[in-house]
Each structure stands twice: as structure tokens, then as C-alpha cells.
N, C-alpha and C. Protein backbone atom coordinates (compact mmCIF):
# COMPACT_ATOMS: atom_id res chain seq x y z
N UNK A 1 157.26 78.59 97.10
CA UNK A 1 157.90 77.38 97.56
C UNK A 1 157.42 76.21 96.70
N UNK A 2 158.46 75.11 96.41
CA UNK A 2 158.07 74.17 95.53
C UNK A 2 157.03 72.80 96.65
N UNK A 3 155.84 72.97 95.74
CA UNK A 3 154.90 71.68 95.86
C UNK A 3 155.97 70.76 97.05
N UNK A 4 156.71 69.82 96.09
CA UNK A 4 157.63 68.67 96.19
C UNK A 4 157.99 69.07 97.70
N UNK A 5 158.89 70.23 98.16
CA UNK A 5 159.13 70.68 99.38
C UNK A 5 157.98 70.70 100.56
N UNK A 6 156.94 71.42 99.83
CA UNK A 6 155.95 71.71 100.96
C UNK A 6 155.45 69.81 101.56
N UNK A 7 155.28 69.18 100.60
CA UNK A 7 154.72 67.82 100.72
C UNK A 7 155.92 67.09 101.90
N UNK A 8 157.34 67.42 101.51
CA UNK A 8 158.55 67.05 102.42
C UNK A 8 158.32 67.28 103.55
N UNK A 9 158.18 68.29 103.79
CA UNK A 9 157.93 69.30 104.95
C UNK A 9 156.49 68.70 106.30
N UNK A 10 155.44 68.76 105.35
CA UNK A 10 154.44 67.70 106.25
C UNK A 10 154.81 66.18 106.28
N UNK A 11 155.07 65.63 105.41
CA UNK A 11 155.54 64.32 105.93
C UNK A 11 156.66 64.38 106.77
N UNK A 12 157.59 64.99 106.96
CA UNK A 12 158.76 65.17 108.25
C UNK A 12 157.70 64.98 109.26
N UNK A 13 156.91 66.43 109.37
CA UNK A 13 155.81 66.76 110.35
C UNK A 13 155.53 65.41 110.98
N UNK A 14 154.69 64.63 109.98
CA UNK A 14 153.33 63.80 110.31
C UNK A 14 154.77 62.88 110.80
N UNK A 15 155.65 61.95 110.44
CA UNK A 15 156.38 61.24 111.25
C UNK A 15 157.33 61.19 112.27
N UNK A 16 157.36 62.38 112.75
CA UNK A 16 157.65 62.91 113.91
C UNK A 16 156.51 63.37 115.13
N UNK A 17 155.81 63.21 114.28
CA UNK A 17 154.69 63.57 115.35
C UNK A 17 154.05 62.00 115.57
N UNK A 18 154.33 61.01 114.44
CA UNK A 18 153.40 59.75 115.28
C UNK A 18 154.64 59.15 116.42
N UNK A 19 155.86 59.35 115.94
CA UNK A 19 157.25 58.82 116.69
C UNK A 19 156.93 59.06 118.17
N UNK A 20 156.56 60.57 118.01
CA UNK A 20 156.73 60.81 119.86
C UNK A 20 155.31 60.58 119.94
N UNK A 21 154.17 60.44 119.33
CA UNK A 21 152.97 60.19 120.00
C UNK A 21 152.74 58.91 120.05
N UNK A 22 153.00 57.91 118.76
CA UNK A 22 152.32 56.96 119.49
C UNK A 22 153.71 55.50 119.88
N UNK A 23 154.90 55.55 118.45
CA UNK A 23 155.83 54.73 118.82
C UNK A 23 156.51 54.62 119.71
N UNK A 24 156.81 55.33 120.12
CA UNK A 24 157.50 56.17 121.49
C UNK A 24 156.89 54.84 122.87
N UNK A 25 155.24 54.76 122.82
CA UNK A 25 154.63 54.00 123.61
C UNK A 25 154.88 52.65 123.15
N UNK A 26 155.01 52.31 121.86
CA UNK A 26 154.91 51.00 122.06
C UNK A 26 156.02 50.37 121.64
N UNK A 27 156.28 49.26 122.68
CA UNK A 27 157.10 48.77 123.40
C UNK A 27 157.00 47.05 122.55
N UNK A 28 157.55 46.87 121.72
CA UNK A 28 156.91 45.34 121.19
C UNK A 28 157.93 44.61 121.90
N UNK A 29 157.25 43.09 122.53
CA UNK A 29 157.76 42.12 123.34
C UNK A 29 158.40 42.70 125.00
N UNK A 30 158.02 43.80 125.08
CA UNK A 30 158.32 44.26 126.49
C UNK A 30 160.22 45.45 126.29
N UNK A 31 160.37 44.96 125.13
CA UNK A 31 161.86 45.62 124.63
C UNK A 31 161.93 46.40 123.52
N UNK A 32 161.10 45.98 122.68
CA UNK A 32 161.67 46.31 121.11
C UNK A 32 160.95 48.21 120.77
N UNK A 33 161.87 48.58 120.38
CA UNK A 33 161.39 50.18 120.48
C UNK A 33 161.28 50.26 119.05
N UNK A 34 160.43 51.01 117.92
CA UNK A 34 160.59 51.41 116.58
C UNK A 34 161.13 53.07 116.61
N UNK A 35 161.80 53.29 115.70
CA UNK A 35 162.39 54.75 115.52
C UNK A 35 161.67 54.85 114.07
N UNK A 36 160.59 55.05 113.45
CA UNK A 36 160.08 55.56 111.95
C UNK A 36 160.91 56.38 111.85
N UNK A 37 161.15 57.30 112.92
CA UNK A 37 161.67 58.61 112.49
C UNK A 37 163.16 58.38 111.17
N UNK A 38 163.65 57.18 111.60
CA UNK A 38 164.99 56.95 110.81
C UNK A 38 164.70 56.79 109.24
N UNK A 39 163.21 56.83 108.89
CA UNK A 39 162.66 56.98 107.38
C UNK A 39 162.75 57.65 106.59
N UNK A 40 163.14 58.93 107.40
CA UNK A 40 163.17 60.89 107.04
C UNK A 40 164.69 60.48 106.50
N UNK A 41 165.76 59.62 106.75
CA UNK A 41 166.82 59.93 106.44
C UNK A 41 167.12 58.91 104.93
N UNK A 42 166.24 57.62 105.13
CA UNK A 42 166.58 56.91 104.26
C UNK A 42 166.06 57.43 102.80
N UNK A 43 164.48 58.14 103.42
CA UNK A 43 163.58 58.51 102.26
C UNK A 43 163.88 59.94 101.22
N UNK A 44 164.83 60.61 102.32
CA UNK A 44 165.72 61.74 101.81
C UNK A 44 166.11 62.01 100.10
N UNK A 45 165.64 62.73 99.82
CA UNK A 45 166.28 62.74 98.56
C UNK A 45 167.77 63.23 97.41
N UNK A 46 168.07 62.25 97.18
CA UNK A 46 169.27 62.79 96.68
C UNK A 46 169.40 63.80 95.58
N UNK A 47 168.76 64.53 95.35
CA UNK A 47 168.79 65.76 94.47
C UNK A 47 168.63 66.81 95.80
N UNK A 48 168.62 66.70 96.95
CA UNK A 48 168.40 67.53 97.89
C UNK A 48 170.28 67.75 98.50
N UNK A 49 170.12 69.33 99.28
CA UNK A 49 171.17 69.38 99.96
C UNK A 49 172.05 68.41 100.72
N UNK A 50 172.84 67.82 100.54
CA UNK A 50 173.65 67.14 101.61
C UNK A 50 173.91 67.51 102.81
N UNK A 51 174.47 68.76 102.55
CA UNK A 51 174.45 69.30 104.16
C UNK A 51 173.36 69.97 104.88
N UNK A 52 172.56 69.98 104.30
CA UNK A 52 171.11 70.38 104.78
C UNK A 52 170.75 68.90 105.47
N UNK A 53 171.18 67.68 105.01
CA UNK A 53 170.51 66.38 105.70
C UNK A 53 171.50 66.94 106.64
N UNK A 54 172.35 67.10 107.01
CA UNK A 54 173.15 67.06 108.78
C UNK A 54 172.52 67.95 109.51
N UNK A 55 172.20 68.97 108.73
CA UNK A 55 171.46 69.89 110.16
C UNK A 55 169.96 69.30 110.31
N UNK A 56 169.07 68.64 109.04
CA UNK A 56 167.88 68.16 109.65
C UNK A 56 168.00 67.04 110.18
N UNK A 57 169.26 65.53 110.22
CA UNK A 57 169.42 64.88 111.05
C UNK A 57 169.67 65.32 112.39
N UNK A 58 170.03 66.32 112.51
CA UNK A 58 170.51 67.01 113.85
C UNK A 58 168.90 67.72 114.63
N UNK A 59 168.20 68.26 113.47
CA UNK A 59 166.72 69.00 113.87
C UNK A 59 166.44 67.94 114.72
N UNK A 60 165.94 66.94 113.75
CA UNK A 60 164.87 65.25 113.96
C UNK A 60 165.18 64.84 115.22
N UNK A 61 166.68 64.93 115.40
CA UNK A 61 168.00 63.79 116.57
C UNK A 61 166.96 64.71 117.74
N UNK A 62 167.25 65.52 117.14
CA UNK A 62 167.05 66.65 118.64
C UNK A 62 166.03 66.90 119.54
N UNK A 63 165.05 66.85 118.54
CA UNK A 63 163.50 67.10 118.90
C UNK A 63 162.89 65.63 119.46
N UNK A 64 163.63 64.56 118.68
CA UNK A 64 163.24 63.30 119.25
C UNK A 64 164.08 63.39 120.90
N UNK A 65 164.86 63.46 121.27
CA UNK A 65 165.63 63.65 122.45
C UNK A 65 165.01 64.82 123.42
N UNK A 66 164.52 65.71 122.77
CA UNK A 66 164.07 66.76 123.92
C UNK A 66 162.62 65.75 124.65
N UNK A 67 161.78 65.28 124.21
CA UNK A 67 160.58 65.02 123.82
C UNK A 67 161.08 63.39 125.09
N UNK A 68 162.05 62.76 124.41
CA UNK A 68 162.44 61.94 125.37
C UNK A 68 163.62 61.61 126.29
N UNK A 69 163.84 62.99 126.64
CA UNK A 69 164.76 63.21 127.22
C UNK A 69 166.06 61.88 127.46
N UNK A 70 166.25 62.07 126.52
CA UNK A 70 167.74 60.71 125.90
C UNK A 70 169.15 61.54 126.29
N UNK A 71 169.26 62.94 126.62
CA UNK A 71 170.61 62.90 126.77
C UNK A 71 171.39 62.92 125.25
N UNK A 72 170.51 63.39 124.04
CA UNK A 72 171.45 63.58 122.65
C UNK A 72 171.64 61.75 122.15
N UNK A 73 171.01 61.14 122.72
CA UNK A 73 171.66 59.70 122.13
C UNK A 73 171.06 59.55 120.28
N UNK A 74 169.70 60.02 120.63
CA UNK A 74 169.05 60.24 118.73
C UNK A 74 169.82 61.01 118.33
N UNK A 75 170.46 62.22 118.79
CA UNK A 75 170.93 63.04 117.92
C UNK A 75 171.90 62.84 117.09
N UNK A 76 172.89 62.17 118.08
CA UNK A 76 174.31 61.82 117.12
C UNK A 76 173.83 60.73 116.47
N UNK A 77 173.08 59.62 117.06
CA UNK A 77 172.84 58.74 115.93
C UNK A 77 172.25 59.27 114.50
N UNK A 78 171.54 60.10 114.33
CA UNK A 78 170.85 60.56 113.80
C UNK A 78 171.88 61.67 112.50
N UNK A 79 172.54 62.06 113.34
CA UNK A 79 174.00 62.33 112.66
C UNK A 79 174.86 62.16 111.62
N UNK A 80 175.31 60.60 112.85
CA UNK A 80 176.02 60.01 112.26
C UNK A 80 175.47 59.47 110.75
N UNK A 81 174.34 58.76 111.20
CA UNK A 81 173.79 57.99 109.88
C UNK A 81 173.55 59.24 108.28
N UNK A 82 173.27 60.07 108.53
CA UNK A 82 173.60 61.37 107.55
C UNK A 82 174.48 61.65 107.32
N UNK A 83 175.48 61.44 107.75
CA UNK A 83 176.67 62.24 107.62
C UNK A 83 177.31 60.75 106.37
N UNK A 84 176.95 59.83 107.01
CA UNK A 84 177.05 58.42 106.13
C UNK A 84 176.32 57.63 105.26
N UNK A 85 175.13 58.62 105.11
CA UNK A 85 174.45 58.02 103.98
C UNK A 85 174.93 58.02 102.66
N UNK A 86 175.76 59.57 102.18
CA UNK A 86 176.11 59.20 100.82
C UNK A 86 177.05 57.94 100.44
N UNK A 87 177.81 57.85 101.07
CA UNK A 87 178.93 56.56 101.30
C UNK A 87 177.83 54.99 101.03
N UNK A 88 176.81 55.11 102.08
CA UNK A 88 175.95 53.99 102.08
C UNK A 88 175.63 53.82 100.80
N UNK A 89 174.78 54.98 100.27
CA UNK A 89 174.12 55.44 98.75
C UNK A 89 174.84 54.80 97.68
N UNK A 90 176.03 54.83 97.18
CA UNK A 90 176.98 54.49 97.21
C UNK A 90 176.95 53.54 96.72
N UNK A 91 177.49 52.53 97.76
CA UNK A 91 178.02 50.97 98.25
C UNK A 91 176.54 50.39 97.78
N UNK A 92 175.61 50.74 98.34
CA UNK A 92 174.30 50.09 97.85
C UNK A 92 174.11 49.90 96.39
N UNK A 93 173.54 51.21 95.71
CA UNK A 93 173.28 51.59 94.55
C UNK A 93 174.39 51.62 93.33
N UNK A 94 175.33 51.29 93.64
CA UNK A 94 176.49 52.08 92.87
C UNK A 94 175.74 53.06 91.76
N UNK A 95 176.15 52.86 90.39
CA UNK A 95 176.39 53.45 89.21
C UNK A 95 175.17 54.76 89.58
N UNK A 96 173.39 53.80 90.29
CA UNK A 96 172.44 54.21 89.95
C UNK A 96 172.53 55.35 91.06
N UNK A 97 173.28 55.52 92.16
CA UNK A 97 172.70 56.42 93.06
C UNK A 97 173.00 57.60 93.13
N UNK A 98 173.54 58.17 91.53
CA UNK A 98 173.36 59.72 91.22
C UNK A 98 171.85 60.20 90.85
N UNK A 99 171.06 58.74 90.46
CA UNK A 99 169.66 59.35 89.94
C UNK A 99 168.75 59.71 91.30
N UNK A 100 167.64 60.49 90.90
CA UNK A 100 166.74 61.41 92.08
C UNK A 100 166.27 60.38 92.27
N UNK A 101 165.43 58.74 91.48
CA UNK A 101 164.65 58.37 92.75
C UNK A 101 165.00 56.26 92.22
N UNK A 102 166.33 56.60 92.37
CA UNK A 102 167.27 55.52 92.39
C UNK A 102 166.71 54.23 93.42
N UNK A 103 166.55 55.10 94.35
CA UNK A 103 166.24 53.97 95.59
C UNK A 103 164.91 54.00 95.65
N UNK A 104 164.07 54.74 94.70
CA UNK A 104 162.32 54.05 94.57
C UNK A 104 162.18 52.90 93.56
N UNK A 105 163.20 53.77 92.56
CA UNK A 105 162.36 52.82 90.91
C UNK A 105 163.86 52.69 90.42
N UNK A 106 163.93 51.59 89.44
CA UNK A 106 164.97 51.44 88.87
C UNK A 106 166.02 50.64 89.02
N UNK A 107 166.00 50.33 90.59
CA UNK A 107 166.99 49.68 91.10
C UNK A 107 166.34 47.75 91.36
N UNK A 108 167.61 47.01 91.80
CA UNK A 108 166.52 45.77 92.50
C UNK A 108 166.33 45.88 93.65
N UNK A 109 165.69 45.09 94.34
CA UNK A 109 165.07 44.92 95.61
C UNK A 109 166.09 44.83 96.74
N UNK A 110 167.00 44.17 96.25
CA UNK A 110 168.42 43.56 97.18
C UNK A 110 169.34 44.58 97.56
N UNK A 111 169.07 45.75 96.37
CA UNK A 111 170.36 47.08 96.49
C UNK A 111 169.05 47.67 97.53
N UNK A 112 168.11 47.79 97.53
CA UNK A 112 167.09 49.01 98.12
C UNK A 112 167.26 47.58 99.76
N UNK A 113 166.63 47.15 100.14
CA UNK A 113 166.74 46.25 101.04
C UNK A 113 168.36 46.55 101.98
N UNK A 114 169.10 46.07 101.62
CA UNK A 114 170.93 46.13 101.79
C UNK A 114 170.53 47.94 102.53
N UNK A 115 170.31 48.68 101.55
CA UNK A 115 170.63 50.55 102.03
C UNK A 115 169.66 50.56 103.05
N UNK A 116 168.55 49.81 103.16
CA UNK A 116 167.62 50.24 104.17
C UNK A 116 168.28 49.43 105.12
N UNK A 117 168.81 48.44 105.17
CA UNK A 117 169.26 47.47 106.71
C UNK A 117 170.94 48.45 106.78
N UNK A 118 171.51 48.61 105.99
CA UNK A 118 172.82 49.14 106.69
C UNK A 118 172.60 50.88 107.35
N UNK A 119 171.76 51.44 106.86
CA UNK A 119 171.29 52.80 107.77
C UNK A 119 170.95 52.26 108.89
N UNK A 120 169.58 51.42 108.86
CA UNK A 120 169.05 50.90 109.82
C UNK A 120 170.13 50.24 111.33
N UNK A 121 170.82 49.78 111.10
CA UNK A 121 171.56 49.10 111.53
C UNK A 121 172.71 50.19 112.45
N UNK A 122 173.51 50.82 111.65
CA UNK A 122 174.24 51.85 111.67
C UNK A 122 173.40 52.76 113.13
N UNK A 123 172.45 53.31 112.93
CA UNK A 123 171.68 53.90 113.72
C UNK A 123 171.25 53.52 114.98
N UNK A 124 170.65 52.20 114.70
CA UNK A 124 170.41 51.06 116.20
C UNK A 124 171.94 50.91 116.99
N UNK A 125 172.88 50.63 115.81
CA UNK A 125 174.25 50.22 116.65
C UNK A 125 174.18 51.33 117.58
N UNK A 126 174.53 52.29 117.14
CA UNK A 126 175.36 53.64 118.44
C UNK A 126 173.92 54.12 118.44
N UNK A 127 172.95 53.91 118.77
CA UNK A 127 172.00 54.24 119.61
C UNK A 127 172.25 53.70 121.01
N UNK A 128 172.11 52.24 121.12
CA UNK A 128 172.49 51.20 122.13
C UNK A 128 173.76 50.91 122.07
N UNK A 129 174.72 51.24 121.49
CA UNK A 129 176.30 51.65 121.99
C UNK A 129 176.39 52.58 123.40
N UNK A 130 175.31 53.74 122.52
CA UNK A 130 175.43 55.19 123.64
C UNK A 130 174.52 54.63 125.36
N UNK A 131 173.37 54.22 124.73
CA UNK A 131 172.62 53.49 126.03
C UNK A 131 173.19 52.78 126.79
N UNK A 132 173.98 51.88 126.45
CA UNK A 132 174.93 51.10 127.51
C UNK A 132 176.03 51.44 127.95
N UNK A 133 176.38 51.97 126.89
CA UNK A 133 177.72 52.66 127.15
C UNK A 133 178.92 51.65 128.18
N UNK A 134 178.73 50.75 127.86
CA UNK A 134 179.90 49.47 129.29
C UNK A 134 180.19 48.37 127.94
N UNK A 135 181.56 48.37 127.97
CA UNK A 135 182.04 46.96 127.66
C UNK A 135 181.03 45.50 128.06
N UNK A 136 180.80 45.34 129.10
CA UNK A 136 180.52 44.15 129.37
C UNK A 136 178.74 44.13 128.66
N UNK A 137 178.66 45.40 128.29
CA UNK A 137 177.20 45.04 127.50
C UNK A 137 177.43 44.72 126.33
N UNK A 138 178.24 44.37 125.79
CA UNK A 138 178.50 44.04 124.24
C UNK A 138 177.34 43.22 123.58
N UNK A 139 177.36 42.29 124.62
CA UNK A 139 175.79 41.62 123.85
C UNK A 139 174.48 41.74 123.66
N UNK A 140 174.37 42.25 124.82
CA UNK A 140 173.22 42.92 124.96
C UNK A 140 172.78 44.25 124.04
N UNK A 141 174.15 45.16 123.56
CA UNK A 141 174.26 46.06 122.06
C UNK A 141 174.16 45.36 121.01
N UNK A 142 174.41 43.91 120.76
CA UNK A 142 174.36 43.65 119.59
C UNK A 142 172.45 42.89 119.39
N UNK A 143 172.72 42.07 120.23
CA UNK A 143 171.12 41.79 120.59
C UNK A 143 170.11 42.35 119.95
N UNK A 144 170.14 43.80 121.08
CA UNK A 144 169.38 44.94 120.90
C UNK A 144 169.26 45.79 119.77
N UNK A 145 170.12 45.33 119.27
CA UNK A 145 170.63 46.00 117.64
C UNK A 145 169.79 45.45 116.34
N UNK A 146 170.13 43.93 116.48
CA UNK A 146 169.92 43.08 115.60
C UNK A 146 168.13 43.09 115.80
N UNK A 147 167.72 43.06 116.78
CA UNK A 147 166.44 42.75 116.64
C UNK A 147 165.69 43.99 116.32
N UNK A 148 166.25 44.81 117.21
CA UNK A 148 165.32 46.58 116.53
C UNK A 148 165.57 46.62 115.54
N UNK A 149 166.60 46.08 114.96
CA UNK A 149 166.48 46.99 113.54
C UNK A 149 165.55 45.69 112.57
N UNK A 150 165.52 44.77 112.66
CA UNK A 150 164.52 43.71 111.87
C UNK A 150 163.22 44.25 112.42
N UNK A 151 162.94 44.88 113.52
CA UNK A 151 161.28 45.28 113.50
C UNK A 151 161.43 46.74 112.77
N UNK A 152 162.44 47.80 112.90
CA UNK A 152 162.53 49.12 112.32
C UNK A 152 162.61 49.02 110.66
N UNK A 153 162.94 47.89 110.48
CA UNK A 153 163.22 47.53 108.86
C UNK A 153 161.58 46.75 108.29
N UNK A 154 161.23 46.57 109.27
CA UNK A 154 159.33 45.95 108.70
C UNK A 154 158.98 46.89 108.95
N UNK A 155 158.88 47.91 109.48
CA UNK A 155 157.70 49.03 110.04
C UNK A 155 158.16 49.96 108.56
N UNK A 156 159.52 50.40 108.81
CA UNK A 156 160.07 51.66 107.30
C UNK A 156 160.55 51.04 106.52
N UNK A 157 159.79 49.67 105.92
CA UNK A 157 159.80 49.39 104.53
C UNK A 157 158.72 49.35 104.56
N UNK A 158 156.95 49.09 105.02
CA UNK A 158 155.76 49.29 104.96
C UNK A 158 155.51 50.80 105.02
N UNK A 159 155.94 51.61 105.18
CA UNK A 159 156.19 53.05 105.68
C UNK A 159 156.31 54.02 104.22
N UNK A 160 157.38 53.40 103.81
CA UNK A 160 158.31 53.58 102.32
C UNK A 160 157.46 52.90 101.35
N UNK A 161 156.76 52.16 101.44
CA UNK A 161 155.69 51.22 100.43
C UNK A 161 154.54 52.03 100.50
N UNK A 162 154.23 52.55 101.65
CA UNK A 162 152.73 53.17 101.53
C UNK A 162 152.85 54.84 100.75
N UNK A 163 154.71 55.51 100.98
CA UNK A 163 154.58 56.51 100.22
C UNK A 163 154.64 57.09 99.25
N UNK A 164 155.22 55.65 98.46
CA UNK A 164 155.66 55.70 97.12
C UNK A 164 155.11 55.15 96.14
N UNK A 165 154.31 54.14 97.32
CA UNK A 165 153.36 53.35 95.81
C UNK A 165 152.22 54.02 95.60
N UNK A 166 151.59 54.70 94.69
CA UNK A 166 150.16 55.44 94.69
C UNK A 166 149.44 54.97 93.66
């Protein structure tokens, strides 16, 4: 098995395991929830399977949901945002996001920033779409949206900084 994989493989591990152990608990301002876990999708690599990200967005969705019994709400989010990352990849990166580590080195700050808030975002939306699930919560989805994802976007860009810079 390749190095590169095995190293993939424990870091999935290790951020899934602090998600449900310790983020899971903390609760910033009495509301604000962090999902790291949504790092596994951004940090993904594009020389890797595509459709292998839908079934491990689906693994991650899942195991985060058993663990907190959500009713599948991580899962499809978790999904969805895979199923839409190349599109994101894309729109972000253009020309550059055929290269393997496009969204580490190479690119500017504004294209890497932009791909990390529109996953981010994407994910929070129909997370708390699915949680409320009522018209009349519209604001309270967008709210809830806007602000998790500005704390989920400081936590997995310090996250993404600590794994790439060595």
C-alpha cells in the first residue's frame, strides 16, 4: 500500500475521531457547532478517485450520524458537497484545478479561500435546511449557516495550515 494512502487513511482516522470526541461537545456561544470533519472533503485529493469521494463522503456522513444520531442529516450533506466538489474545483481554481496539489501551492489565496467558503457553506446550508426543515425557519437557516460556516472556515483553514505547512 502506498505511504501517501496509509498517511490518508490515519488522518481520516484522527479527524473523525476528534469530531465525535471532542467537537461534537463544544458548543461555541451556546449555538455554534464545528464539523472539521468537512476538511476530509476539501483536503481530498484530486489525483484521487472521484467516485471513491461519494462513497467516503457517504462513510464520514454516516459514521458522523450514527455516533450522533442525526437521522442521515451529515450524510447527505456530506454527499452532496462531494458529489459537487469537482464543479466547485472548478469555478474556484479554473485552469489550475487539474494539478494534484492546486489548492495547496500554486494557486492565490482568494481562489483557495472562495473553494473553502463555498464547500463550507454548501454543507452548513442543507445541514440546517434538513434540521429545520419549515419554511418559516428561513432565517434562522441562513443565520445558522452564515455563522457556522465563518467559525468552520477558521477552525479548517488552521486545520489545512497545520497539515500542509511542514
Amino acid at each position: 500500500m502506498n505511504r501517501e494512502v496509509v498517511k490518508d487513511i490515519i488522518l481520516s482516522f484522527i479527524i473523525v475521531l476528534s469530531q465525535l470526541l471532542i467537537f461534537n461537545h463544544m458548543n461555541l456561544f451556546g449555538t455554534l457547532n464545528t464539523f472539521i470533519y468537512v476538511s476530509l472533503f476539501i483536503l481530498y485529493k484530486t489525483s484521487y478517485d472521484k467516485t471513491f469521494l461519494i462513497v467516503y463522503g457517504f462513510i464520514v456522513g454516516l459514521i458522523i450520524d450514527l455516533s450522533l444520531q442525526t437521522y442521515g442529516v451529515h450524510t447527505l450533506a456530506s454527499i452532496t458537497v462531494c458529489y459537487f466538489r469537482e464543479r466547485i474545483e472548478k469555478y474556484s481554481f479554473g485552469v489550475n484545478s487539474i494539478l494534484p496539489l492546486a489548492m495547496i501551492r500554486g494557486t492565490q489565496i482568494t481562489n483557495r479561500i472562495t473553494f473553502f467558503l463555498i464547500i463550507i457553506l454548501l454543507h452548513s446550508l442543507i445541514y440546517f435546511s434538513l434540521i429545520f426543515f419549515k419554511l418559516e425557519f428561513t432565517l434562522t437557516i441562513f443565520l445558522n449557516t452564515l455563522f457556522n460556516a465563518i467559525v468552520n472556515f477558521i477552525f479548517i483553514w488552521i486545520i489545512s495550515k497545520l497539515i500542509f505547512n511542514k
